[in-house]
Protein backbone atom coordinates (compact mmCIF):
# COMPACT_ATOMS: atom_id res chain seq x y z
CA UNK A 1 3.17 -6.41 19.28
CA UNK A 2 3.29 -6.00 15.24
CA UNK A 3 2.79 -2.05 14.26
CA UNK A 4 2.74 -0.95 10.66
CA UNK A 5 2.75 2.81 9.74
CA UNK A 6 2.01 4.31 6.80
CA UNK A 7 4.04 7.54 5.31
CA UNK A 8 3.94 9.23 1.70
CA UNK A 9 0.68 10.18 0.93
CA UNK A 10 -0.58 13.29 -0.49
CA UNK A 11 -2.26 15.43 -2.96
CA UNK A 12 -0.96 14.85 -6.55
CA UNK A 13 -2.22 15.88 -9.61
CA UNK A 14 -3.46 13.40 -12.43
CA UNK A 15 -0.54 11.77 -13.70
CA UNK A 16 1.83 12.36 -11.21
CA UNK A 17 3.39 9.81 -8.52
CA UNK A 18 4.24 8.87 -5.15
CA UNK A 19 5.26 6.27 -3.10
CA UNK A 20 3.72 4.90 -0.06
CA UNK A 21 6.29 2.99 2.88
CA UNK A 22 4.81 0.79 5.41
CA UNK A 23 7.13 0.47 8.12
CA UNK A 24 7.25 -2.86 10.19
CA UNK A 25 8.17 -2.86 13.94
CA UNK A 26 7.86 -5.28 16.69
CA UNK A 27 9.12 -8.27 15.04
CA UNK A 28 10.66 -9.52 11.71
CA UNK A 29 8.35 -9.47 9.10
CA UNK A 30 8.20 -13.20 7.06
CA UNK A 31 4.20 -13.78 5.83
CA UNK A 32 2.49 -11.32 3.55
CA UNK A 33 1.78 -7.58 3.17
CA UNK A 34 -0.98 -5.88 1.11
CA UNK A 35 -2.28 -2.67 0.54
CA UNK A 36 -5.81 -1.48 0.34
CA UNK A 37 -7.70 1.39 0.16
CA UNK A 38 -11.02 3.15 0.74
CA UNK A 39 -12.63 5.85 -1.10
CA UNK A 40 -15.38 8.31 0.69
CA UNK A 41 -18.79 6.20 0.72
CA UNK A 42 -17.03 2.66 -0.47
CA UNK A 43 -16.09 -0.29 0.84
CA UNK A 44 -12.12 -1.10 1.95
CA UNK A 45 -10.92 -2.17 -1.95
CA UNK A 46 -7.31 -4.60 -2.32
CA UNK A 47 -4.88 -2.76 -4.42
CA UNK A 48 -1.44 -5.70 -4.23
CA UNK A 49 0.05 -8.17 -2.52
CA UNK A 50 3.71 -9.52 -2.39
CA UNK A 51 4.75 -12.52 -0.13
CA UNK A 52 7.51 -10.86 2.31
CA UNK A 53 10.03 -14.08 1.52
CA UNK A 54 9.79 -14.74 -2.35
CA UNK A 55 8.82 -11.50 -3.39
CA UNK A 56 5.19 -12.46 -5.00
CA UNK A 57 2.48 -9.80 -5.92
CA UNK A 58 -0.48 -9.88 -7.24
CA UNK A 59 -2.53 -6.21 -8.11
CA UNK A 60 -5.89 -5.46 -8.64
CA UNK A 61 -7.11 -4.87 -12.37
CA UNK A 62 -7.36 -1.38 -11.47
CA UNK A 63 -3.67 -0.46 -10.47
CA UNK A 64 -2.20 -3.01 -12.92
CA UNK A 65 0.79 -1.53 -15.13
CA UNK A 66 0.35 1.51 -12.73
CA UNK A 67 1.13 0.43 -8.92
CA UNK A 68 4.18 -1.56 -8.17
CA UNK A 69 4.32 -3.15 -4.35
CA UNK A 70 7.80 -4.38 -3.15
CA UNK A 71 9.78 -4.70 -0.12
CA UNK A 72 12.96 -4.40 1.62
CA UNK A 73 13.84 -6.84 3.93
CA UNK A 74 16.81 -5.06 5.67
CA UNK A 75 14.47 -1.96 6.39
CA UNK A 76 11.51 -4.41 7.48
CA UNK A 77 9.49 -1.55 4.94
CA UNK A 78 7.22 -2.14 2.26
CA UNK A 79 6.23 0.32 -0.72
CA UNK A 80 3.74 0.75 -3.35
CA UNK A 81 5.20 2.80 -6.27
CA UNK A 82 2.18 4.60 -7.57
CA UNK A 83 2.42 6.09 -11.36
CA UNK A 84 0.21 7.79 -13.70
CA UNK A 85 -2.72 8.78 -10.76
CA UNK A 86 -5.93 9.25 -11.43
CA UNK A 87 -8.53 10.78 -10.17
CA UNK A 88 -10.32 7.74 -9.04
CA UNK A 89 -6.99 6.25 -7.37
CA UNK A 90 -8.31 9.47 -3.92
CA UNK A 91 -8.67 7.28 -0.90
CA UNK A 92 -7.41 6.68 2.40
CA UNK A 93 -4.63 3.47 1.13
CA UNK A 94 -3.66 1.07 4.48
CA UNK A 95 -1.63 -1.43 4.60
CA UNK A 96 -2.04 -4.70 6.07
CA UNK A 97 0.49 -7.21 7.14
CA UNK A 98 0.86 -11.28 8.31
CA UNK A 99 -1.14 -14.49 7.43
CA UNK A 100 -4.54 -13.20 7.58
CA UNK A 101 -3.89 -9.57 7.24
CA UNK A 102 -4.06 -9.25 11.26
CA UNK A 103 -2.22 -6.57 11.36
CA UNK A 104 -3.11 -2.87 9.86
CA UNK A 105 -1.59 0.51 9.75
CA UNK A 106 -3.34 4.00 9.95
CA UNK A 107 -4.08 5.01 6.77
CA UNK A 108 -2.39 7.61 4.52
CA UNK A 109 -4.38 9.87 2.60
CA UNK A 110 -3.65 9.98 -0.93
CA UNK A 111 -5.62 12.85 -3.14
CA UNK A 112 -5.36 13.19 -6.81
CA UNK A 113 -6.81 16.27 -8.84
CA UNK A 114 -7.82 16.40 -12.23
């Protein structure tokens, strides 16, 4: 059985950072892991990609220049560096793991004040 749990969120102010870790136990990790996220009253949004083996992302237009996703294989962990927050980036992020993002985590809440 695949679990993924989220740790890092919090409240931040506009402009500040933090970093999110999605922690992968059960088995090695080797397809793909994303994170998304979900604002009060919207729908679940994509925020990145990166493939677990190559190292390729992909980011919404949103987050681009802002987020960074990345991974370490030896820690079976991935991350999504968040910089220069905004307001709009509030939501419960989750991250989502394997060929057809199968596998989900919790949620971390991440709050950002103007």
């Amino acid at each position: 059985q695949v679990q993924l749990v989220e740790s890092g969120g919090g409240l931040v102010q506009a402009g500040g950072s933090l970093r999110l870790s999605c922690a992968v136990s059960g088995r090695t990790f080797n397809s793909k892991m994303a994170w998304f996220r979900q604002a009060p009253g919207k729908g679940r949004e994509f925020v990145a990609y990166i493939i677990w083996s190559g190292g390729t992302t992909d980011y919404a237009d949103s987050v681009k220049g802002r987020f960074t996703i990345s991974r370490d294989n030896t820690k079976n962990t991935g991350y999504l560096q968040m910089n220069s927050l905004k307001p709009e980036d509030t939501a419960v992020y989750y991250c989502a793991g394997g060929p057809t993002y199968n596998y989900w985590g919790q949620g971390t809440q991440v709050t950002v004040s103007s």
